[in-house]
N, C-alpha and C. Protein backbone atom coordinates (compact mmCIF):
# COMPACT_ATOMS: atom_id res chain seq x y z
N UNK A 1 29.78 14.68 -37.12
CA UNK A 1 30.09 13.38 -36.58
C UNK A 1 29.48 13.26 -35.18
N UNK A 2 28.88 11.75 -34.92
CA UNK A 2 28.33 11.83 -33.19
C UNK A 2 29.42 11.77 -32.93
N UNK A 3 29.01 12.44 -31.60
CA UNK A 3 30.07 11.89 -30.17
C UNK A 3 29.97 10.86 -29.91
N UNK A 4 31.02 10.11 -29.36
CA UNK A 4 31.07 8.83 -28.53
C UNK A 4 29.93 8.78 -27.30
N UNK A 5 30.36 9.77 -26.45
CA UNK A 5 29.64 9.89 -25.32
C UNK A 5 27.85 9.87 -25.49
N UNK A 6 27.51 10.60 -26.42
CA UNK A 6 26.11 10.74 -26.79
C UNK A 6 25.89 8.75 -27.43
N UNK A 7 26.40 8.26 -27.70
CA UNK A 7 25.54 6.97 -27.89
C UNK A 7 25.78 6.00 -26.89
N UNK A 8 26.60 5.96 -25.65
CA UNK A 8 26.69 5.66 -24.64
C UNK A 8 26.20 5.92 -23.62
N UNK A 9 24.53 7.09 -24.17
CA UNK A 9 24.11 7.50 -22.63
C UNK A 9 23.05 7.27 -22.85
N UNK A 10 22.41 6.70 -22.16
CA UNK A 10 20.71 5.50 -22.32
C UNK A 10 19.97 7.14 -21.85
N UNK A 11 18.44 6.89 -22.28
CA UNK A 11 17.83 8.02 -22.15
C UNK A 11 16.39 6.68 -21.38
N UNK A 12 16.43 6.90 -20.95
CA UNK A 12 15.19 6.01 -20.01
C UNK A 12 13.98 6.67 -19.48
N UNK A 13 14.02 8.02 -19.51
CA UNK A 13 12.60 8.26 -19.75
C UNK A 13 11.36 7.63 -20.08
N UNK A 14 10.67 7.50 -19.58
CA UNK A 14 9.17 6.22 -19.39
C UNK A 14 9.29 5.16 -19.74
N UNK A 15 10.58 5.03 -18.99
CA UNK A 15 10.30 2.95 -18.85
C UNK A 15 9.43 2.66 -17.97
N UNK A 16 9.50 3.35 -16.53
CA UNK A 16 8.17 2.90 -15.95
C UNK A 16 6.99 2.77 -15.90
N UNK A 17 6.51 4.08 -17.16
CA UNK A 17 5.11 3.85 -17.52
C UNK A 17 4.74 2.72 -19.04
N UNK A 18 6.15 2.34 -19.16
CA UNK A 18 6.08 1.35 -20.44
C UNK A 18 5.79 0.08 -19.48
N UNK A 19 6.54 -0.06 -19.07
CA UNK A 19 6.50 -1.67 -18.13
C UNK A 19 4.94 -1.44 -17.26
N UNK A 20 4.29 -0.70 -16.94
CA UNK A 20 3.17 -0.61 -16.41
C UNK A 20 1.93 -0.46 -17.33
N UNK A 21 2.23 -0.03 -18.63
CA UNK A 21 1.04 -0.12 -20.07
C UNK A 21 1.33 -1.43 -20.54
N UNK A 22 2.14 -2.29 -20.17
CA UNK A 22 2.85 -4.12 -20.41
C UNK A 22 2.14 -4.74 -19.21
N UNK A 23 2.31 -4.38 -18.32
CA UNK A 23 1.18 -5.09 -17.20
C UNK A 23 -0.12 -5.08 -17.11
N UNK A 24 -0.82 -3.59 -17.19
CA UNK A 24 -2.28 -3.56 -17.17
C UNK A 24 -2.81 -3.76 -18.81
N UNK A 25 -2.52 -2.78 -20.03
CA UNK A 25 -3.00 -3.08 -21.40
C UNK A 25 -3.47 -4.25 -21.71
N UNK A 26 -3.08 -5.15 -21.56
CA UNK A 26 -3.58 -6.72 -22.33
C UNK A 26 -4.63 -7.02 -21.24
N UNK A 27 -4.67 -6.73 -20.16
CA UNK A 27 -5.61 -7.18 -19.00
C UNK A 27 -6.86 -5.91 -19.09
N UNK A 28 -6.41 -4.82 -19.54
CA UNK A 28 -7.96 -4.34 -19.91
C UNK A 28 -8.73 -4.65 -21.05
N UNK A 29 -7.43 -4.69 -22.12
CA UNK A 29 -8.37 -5.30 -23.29
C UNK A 29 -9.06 -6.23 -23.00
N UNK A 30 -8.25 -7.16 -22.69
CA UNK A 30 -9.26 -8.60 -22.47
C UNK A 30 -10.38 -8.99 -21.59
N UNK A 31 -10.59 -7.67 -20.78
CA UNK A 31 -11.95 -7.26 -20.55
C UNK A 31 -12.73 -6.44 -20.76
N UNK A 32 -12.27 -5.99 -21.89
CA UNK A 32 -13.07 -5.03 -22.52
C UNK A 32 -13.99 -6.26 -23.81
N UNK A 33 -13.19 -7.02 -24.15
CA UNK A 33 -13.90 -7.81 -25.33
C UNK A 33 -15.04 -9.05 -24.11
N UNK A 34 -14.28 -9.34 -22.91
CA UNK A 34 -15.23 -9.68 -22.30
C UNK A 34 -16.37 -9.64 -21.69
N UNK A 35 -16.18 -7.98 -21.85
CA UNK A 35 -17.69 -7.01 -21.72
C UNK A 35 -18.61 -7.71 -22.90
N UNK A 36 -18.01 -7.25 -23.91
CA UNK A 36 -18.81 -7.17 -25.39
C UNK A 36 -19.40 -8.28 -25.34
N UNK A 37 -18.89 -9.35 -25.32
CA UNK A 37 -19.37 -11.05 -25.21
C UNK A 37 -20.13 -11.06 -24.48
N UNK A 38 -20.00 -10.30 -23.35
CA UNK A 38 -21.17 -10.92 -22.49
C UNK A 38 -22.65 -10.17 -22.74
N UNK A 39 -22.46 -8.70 -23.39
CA UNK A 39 -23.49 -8.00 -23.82
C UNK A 39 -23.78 -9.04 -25.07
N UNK A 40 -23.44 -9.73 -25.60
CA UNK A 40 -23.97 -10.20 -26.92
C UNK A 40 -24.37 -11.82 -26.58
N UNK A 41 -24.34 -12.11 -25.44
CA UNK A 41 -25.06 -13.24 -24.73
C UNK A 41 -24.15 -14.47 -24.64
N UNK A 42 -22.57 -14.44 -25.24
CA UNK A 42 -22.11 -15.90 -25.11
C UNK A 42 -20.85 -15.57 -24.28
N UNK A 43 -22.36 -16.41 -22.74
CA UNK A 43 -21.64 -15.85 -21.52
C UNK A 43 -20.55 -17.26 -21.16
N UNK A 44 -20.33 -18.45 -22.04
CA UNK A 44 -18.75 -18.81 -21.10
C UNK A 44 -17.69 -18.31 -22.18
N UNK A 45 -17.81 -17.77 -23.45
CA UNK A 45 -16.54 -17.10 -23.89
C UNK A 45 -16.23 -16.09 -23.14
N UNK A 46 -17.49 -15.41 -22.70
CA UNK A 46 -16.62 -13.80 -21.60
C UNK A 46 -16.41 -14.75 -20.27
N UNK A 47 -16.89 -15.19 -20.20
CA UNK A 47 -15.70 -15.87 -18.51
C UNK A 47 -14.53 -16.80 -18.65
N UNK A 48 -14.18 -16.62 -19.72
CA UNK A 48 -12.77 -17.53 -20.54
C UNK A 48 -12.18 -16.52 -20.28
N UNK A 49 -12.85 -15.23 -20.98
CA UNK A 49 -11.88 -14.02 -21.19
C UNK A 49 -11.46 -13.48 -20.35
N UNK A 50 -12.46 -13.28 -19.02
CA UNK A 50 -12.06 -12.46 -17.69
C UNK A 50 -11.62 -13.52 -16.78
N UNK A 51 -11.34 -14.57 -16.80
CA UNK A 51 -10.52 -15.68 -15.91
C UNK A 51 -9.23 -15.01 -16.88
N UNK A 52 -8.87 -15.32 -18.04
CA UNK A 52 -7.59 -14.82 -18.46
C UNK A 52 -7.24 -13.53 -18.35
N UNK A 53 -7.91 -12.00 -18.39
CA UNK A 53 -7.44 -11.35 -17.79
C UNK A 53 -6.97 -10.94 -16.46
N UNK A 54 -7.47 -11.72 -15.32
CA UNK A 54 -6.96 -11.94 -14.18
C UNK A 54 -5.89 -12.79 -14.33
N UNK A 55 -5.54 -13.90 -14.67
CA UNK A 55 -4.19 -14.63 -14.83
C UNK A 55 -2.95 -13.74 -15.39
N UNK A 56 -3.74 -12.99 -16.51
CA UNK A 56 -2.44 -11.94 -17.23
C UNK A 56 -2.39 -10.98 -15.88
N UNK A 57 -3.06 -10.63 -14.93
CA UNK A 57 -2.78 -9.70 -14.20
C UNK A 57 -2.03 -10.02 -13.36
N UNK A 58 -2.15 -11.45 -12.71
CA UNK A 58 -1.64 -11.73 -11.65
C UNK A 58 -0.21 -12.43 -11.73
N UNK A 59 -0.02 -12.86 -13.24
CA UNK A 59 1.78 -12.94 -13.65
C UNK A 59 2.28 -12.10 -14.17
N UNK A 60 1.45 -10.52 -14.87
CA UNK A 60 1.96 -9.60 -14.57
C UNK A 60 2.75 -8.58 -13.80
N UNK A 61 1.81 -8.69 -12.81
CA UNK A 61 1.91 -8.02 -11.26
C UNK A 61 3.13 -8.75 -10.69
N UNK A 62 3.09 -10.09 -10.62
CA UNK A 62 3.78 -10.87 -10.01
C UNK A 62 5.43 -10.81 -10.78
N UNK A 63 5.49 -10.98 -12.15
CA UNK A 63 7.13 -10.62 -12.61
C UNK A 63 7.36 -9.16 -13.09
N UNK A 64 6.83 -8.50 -13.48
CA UNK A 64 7.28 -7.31 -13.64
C UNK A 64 7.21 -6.09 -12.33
N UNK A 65 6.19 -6.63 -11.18
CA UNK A 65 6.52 -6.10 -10.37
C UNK A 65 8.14 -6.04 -9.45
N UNK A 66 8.29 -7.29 -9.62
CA UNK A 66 9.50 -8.09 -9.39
C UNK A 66 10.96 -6.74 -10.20
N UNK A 67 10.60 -7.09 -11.18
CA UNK A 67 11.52 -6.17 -12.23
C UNK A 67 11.44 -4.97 -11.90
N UNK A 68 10.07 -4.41 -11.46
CA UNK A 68 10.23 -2.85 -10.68
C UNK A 68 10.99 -2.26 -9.67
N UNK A 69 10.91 -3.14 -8.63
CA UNK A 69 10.94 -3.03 -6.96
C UNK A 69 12.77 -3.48 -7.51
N UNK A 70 13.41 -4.31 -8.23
CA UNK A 70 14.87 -4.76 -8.12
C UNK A 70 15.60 -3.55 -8.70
């Protein structure tokens, strides 16, 4: 049978590197495909892409940093 105590005790081990692979991940991908685009010549889809990975970075940065630092 569990213990009580054992499902009442949070194990939080790499939340901080979870909430920080949630901030940067989507902002490298999306310049990583904005690389590719631009190597394959259709240069305003890669500056769609890297204007949006800066936006994901910078409301990234901006609320989950928030969520860090509290």
């Amino acid at each position: 049978m569990i213990s009580l105590n054992l499902l009442l005790e949070a194990n939080l081990n790499g939340l901080g590197e979870l909430i920080v692979a949630i901030m940067v991940g989507p902002a490298i991908l999306l310049s990583i495909i904005a690389i590719i685009l631009r190597l394959t010549k259709k240069i305003k889809a890669s500056k769609i892409f890297f204007i949006l990975a800066g936006v994901y970075l910078l409301i990234s940065f901006g609320f989950c940093g928030v969520l860090m630092v509290a």
